[in-house]
N, C-alpha and C. Protein backbone atom coordinates (compact mmCIF):
# COMPACT_ATOMS: atom_id res chain seq x y z
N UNK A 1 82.15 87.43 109.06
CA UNK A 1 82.90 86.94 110.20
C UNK A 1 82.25 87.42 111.48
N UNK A 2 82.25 86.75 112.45
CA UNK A 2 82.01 87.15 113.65
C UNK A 2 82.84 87.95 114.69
N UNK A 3 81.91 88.62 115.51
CA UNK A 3 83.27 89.11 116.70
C UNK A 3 83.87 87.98 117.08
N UNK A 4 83.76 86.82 117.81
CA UNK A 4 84.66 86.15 118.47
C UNK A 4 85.68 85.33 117.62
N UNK A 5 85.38 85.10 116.63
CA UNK A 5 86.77 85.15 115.48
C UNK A 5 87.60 86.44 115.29
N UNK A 6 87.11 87.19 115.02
CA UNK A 6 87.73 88.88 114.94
C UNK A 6 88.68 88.59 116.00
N UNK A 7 88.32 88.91 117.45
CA UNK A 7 88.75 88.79 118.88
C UNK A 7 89.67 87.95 118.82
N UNK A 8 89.63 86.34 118.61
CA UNK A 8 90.84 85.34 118.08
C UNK A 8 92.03 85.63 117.45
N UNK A 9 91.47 86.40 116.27
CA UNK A 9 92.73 86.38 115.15
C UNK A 9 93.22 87.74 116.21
N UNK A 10 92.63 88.33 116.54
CA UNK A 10 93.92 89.89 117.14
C UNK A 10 94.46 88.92 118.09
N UNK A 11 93.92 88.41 119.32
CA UNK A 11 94.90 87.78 120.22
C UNK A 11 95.84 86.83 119.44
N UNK A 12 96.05 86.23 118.52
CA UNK A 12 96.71 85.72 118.13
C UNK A 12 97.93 86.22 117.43
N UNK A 13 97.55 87.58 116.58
CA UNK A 13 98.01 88.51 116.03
C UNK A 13 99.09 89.24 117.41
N UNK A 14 98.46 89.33 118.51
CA UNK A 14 99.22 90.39 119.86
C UNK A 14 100.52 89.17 120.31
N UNK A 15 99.72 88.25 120.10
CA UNK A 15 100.73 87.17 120.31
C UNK A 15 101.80 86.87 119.78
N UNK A 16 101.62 86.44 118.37
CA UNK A 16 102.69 86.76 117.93
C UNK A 16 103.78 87.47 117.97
N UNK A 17 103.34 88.68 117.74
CA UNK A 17 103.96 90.08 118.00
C UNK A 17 104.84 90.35 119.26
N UNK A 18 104.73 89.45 120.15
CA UNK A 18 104.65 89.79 121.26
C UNK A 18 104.28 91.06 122.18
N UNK A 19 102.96 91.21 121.42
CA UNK A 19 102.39 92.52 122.54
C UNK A 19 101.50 92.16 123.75
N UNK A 20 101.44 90.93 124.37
CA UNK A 20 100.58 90.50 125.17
C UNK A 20 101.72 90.87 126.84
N UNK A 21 101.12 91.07 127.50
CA UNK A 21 101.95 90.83 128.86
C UNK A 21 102.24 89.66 129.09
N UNK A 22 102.99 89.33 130.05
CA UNK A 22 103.34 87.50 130.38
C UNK A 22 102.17 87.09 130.84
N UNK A 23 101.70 87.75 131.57
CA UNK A 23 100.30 87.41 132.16
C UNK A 23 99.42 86.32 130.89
N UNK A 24 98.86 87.92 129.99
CA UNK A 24 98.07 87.56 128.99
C UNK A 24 98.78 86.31 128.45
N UNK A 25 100.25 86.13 127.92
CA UNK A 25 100.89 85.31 126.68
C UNK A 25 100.24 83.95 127.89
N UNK A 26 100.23 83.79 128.71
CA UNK A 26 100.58 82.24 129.78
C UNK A 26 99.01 82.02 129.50
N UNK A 27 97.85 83.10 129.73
CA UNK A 27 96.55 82.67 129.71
C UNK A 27 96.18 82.19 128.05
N UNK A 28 96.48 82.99 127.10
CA UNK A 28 96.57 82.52 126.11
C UNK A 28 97.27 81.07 126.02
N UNK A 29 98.34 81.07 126.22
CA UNK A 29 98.84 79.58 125.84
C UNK A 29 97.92 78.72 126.51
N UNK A 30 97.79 78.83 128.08
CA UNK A 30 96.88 77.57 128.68
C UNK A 30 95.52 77.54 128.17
N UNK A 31 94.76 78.24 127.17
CA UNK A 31 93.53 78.30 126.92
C UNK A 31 93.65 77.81 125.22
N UNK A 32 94.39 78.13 124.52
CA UNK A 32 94.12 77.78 122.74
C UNK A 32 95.28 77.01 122.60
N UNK A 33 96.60 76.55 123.46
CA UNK A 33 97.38 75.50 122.95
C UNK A 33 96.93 74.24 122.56
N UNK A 34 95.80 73.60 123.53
CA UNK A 34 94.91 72.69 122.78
C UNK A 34 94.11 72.51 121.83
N UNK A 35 94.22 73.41 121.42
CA UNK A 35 92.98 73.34 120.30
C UNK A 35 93.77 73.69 118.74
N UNK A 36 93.62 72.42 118.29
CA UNK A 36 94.18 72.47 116.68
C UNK A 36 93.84 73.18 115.89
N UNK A 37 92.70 73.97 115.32
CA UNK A 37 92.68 75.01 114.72
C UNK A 37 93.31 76.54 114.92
N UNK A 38 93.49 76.22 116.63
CA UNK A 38 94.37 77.56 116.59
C UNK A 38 95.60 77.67 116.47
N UNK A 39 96.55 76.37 116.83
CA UNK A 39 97.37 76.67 116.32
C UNK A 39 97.72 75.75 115.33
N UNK A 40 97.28 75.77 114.37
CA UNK A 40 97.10 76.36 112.62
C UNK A 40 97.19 77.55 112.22
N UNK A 41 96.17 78.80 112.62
CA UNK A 41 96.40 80.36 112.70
C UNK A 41 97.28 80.57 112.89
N UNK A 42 97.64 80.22 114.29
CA UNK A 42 98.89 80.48 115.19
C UNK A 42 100.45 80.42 114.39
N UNK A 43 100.66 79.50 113.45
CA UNK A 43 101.40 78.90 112.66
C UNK A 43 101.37 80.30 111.06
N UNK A 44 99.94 80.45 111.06
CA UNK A 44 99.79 80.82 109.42
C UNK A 44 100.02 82.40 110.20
N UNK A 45 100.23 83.05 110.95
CA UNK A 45 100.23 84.48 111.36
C UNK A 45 101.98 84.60 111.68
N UNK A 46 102.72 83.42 112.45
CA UNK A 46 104.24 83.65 112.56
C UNK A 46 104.82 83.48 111.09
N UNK A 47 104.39 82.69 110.23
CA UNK A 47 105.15 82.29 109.00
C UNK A 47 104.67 83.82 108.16
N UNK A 48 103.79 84.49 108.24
CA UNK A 48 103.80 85.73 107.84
C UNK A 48 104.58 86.75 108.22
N UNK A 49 104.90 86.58 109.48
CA UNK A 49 105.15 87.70 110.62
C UNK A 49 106.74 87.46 109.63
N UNK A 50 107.38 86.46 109.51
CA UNK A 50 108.45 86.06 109.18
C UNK A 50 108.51 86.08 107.55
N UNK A 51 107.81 85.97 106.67
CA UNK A 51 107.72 86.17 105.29
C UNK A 51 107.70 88.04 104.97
N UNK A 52 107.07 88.34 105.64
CA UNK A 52 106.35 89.74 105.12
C UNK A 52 107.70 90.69 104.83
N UNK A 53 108.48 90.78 105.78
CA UNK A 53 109.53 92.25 105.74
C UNK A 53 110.36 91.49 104.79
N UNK A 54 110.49 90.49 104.28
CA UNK A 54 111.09 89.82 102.88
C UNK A 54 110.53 90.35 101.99
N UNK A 55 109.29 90.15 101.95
CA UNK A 55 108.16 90.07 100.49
C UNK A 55 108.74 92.40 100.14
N UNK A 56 108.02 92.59 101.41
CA UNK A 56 108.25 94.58 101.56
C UNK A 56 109.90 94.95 100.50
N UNK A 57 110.87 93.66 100.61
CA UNK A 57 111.99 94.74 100.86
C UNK A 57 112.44 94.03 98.65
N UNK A 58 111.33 93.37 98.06
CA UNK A 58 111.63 93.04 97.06
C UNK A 58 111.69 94.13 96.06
N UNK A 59 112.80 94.46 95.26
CA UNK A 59 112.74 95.55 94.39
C UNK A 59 111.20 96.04 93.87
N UNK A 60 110.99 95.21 93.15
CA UNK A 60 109.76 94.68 92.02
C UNK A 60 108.53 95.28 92.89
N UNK A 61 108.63 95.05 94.13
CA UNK A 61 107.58 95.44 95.27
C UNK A 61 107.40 96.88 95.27
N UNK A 62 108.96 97.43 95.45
CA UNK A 62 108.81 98.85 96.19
C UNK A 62 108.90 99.26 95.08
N UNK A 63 109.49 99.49 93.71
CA UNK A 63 109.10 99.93 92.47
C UNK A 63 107.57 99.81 92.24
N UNK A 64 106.77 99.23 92.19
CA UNK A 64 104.97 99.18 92.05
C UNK A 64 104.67 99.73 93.06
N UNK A 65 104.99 100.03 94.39
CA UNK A 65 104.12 100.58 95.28
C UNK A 65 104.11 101.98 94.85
N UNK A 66 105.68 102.39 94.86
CA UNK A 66 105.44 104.12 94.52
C UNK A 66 104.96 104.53 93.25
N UNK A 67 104.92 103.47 92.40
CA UNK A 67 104.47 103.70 91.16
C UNK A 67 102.49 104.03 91.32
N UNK A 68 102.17 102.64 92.70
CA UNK A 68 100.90 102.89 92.81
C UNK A 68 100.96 104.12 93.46
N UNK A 69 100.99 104.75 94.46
CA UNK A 69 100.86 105.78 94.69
C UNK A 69 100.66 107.08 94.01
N UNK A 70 99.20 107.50 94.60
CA UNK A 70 98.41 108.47 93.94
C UNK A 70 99.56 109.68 93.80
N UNK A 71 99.52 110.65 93.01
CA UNK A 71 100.33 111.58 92.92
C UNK A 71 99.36 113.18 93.41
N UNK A 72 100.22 113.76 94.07
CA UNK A 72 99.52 114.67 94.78
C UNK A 72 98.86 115.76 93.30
N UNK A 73 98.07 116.41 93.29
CA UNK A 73 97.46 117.40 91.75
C UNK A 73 97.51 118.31 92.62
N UNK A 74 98.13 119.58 92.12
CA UNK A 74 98.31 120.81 92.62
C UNK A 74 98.00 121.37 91.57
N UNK A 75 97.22 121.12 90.70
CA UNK A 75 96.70 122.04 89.49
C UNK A 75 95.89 122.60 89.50
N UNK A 76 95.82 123.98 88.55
CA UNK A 76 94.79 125.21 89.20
C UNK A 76 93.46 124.20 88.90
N UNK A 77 93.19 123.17 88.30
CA UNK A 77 92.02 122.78 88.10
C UNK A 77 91.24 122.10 89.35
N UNK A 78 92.60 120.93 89.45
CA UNK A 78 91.73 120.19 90.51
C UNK A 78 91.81 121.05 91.90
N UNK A 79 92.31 121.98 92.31
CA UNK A 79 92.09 122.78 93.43
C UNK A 79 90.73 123.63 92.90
N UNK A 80 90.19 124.29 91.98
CA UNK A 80 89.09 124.61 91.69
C UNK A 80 88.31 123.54 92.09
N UNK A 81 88.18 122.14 91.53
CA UNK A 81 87.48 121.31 91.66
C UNK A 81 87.53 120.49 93.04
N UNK A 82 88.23 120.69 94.01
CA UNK A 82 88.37 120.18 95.08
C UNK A 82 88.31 121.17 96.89
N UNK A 83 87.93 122.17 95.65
CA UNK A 83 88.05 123.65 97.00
C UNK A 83 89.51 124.46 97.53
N UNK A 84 90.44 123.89 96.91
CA UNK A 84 91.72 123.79 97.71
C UNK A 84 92.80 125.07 97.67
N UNK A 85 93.40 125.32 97.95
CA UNK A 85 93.84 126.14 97.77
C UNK A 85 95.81 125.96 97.62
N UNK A 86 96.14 125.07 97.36
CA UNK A 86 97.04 124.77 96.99
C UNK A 86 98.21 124.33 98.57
N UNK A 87 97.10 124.75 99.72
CA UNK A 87 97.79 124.70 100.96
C UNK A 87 97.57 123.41 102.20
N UNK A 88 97.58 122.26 102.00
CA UNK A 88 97.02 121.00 102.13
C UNK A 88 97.88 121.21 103.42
């Protein structure tokens, strides 16, 4: 990917969000409202913004996450093997 895609998707991303000033949100709108690929993004970043804290709050979800989650080793081994001293 390039920077000026990178650069796109965050302004679009701040946008959403509404972290842009009015300033920024008005220059943004008068500069990428025309242009159909952006808002396509524009579209695929709110329908996330709006899906996501659904998808987070699914049992099935938060059961596998903590399940993924590494478990801390406080064992005399891996503190041998890691330098540690049991005081992180």
């Amino acid at each position: 990917m390039d920077r000026e895609y990178d650069d796109t998707q965050r302004l679009i991303e701040l946008y959403v969000q509404g972290s842009l000033s009015s300033d920024e949100a008005a220059e943004f709108e008068e500069f990428f409202m025309d242009q159909p690929e952006i808002l396509a993004e524009l579209e695929a970043h709110r329908a996330l913004q709006q899906t996501l804290p659904d998808v987070l709050d699914e049992p099935e979800l938060k059961c596998g996450l903590a399940r993924d989650k590494p478990a801390q080793d406080s064992s005399p081994q891996h503190e041998a093997d890691t330098g540690g001293d049991g005081n992180n």
